[in-house]
Protein backbone atom coordinates (compact mmCIF):
# COMPACT_ATOMS: atom_id res chain seq x y z
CA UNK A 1 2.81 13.99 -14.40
CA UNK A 2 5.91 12.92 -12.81
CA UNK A 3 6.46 12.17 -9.44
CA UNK A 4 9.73 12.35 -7.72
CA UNK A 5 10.73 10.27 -4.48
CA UNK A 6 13.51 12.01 -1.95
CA UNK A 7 15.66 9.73 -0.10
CA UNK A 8 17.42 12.54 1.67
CA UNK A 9 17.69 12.00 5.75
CA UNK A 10 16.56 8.19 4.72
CA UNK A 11 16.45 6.34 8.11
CA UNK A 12 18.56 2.83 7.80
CA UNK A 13 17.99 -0.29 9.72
CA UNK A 14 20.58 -2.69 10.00
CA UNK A 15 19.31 -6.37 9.61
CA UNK A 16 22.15 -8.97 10.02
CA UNK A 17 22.57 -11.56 7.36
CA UNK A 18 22.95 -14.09 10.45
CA UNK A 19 20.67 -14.00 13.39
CA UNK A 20 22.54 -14.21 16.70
CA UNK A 21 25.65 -13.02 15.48
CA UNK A 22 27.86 -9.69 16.19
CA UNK A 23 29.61 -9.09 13.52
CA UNK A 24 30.76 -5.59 13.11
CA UNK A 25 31.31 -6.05 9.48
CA UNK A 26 29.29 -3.26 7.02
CA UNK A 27 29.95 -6.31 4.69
CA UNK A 28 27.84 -8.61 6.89
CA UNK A 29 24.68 -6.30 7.09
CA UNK A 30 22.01 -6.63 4.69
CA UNK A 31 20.68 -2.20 5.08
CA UNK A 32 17.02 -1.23 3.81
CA UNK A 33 15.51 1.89 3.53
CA UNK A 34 12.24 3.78 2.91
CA UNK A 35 11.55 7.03 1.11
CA UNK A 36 10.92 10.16 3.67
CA UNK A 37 7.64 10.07 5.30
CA UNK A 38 7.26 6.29 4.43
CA UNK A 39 7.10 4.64 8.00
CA UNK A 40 8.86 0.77 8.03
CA UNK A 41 7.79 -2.21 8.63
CA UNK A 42 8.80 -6.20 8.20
CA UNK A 43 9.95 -5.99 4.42
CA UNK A 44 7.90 -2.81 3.56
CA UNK A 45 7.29 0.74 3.83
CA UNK A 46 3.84 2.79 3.95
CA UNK A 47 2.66 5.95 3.26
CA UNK A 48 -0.37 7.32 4.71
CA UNK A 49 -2.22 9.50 2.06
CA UNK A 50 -4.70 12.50 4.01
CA UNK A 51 -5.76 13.49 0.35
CA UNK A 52 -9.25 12.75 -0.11
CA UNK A 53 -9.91 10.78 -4.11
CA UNK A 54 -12.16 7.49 -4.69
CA UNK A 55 -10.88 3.88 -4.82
CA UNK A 56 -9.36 4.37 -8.37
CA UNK A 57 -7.30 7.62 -8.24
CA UNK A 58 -5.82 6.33 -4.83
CA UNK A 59 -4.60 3.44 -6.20
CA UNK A 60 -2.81 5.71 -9.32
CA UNK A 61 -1.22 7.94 -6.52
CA UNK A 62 0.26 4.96 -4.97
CA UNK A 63 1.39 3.67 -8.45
CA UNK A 64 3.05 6.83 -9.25
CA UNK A 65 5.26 6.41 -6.05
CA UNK A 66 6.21 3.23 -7.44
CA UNK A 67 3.74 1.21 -4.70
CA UNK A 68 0.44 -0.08 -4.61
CA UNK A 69 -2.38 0.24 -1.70
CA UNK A 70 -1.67 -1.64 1.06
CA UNK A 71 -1.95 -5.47 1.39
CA UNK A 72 -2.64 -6.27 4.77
CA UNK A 73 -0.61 -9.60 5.41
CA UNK A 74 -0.87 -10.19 8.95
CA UNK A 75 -2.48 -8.44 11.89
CA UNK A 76 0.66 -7.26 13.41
CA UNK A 77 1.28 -5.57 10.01
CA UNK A 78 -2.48 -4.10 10.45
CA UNK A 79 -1.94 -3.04 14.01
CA UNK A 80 1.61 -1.33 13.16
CA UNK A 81 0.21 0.77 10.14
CA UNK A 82 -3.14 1.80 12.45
CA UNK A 83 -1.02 3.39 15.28
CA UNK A 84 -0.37 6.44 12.68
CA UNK A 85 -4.10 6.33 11.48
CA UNK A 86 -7.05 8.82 12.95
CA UNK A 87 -9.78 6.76 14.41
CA UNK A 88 -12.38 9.68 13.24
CA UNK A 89 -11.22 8.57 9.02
CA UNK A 90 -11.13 5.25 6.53
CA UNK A 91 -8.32 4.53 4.20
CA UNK A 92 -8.71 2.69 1.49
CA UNK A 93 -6.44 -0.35 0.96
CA UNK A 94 -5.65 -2.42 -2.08
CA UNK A 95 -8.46 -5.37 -1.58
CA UNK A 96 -11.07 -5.20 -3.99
CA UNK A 97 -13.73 -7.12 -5.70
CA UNK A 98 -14.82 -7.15 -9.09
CA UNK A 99 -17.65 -9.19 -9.07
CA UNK A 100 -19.39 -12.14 -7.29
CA UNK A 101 -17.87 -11.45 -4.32
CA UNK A 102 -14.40 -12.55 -5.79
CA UNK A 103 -11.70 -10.54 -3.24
CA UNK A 104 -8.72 -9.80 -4.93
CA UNK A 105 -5.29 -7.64 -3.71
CA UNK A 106 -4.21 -5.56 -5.90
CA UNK A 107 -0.63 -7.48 -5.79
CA UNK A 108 -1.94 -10.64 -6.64
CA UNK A 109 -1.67 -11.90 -3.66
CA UNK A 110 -3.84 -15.01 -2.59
CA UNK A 111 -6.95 -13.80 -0.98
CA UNK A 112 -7.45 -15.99 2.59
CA UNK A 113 -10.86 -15.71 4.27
CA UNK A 114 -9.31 -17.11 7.12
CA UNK A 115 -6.45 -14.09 7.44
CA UNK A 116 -9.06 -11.54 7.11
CA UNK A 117 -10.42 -8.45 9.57
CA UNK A 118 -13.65 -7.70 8.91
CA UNK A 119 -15.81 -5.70 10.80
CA UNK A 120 -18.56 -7.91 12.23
CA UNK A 121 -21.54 -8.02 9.49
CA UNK A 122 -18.81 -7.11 6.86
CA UNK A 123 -18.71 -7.55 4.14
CA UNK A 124 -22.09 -6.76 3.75
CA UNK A 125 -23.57 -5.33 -0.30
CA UNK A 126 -22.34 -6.51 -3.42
CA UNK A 127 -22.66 -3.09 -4.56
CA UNK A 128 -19.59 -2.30 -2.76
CA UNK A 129 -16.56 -3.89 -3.98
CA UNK A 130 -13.73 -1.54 -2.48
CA UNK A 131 -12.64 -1.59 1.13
CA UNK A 132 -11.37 0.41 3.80
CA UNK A 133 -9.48 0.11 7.57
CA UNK A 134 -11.68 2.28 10.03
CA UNK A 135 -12.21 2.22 13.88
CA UNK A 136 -15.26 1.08 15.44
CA UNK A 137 -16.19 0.71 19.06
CA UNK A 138 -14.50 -3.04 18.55
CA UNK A 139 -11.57 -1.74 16.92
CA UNK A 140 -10.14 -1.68 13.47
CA UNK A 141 -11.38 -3.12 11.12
CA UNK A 142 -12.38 -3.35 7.37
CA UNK A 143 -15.48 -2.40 5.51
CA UNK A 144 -16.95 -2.90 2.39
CA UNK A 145 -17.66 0.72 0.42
CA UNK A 146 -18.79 2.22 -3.00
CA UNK A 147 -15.39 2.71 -4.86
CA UNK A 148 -16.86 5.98 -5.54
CA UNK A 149 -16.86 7.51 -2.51
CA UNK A 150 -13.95 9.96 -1.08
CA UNK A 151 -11.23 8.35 1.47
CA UNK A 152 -7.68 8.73 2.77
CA UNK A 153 -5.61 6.12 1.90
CA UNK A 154 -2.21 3.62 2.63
CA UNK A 155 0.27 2.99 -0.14
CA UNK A 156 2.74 0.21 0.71
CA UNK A 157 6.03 -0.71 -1.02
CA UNK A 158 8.96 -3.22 -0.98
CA UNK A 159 11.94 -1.75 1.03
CA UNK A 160 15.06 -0.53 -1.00
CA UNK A 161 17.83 -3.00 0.16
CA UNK A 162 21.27 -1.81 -0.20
């Protein structure tokens, strides 16, 4: 199945090559864009999937967008994407583990303990090596969950520069 990606009424931001200066030159601007309905942030964009699938067919709806789920990198990128996020649902992002307790991002990307948010007593059974972002009374936070089961999801994807 093929998937198609409109960039019609694209929002631009303008990002100067030069902090601190004014130049009105278009050649001087670095512009980035995300598709419609992708919401920016930093270096990425994000789309917030409210179809229900497991871990697995989540992860293949990103991929046919041309992203990935999301990599949480920092908790200001974790706070920005949870502002458009119901605190009644989960969404699954792209840190899972295939064994042993052996996180891994679906990017590659180096898996710190120390630059994680876990729910307190999280991650908690080895039989659940997928993970989610849900709201608890302490906030958001991520949780361990059967692959299996049925979530919304985040897909996240570098920005198009221009």
């Amino acid at each position: 199945m093929a998937s198609e990606i409109t960039y019609a009424e694209v929002k631009f931001k303008n990002e100067s090559n030069s902090p601190g200066t004014d130049s009105n030159s278009a050649a001087d601007k670095v512009w980035s864009c995300c598709p419609k309905d992708w919401k920016a942030f930093s270096s990425h964009c994000y789309f917030i999937s409210n179809d229900l699938a497991n871990w697995n067919q989540s992860e293949e709806k990103c991929s046919s967008m041309g992203a990935h789920l999301m990599v949480v990198h920092s908790k200001e990128e974790q706070d920005f994407i949870t502002k458009f996020l119901s605190d009644r649902d989960a969404y699954f992002i792209g840190l899972l583990d295939p064994g042993q307790r052996q996180w891994r991002w679906v990017d590659q990307t180096p898996y710190n303990e120390s630059a994680t948010f876990w729910h307190p007593g999280e991650p908690n059974n080895d039989k659940e090596q997928c993970v989610i972002v849900n709201h608890r009374l302490s906030g958001w936070g991520w949780n361990d969950i059967p692959c299996s089961d049925t979530q919304k999801s985040v897909c996240q994807m570098k920005k198009i520069y221009l």
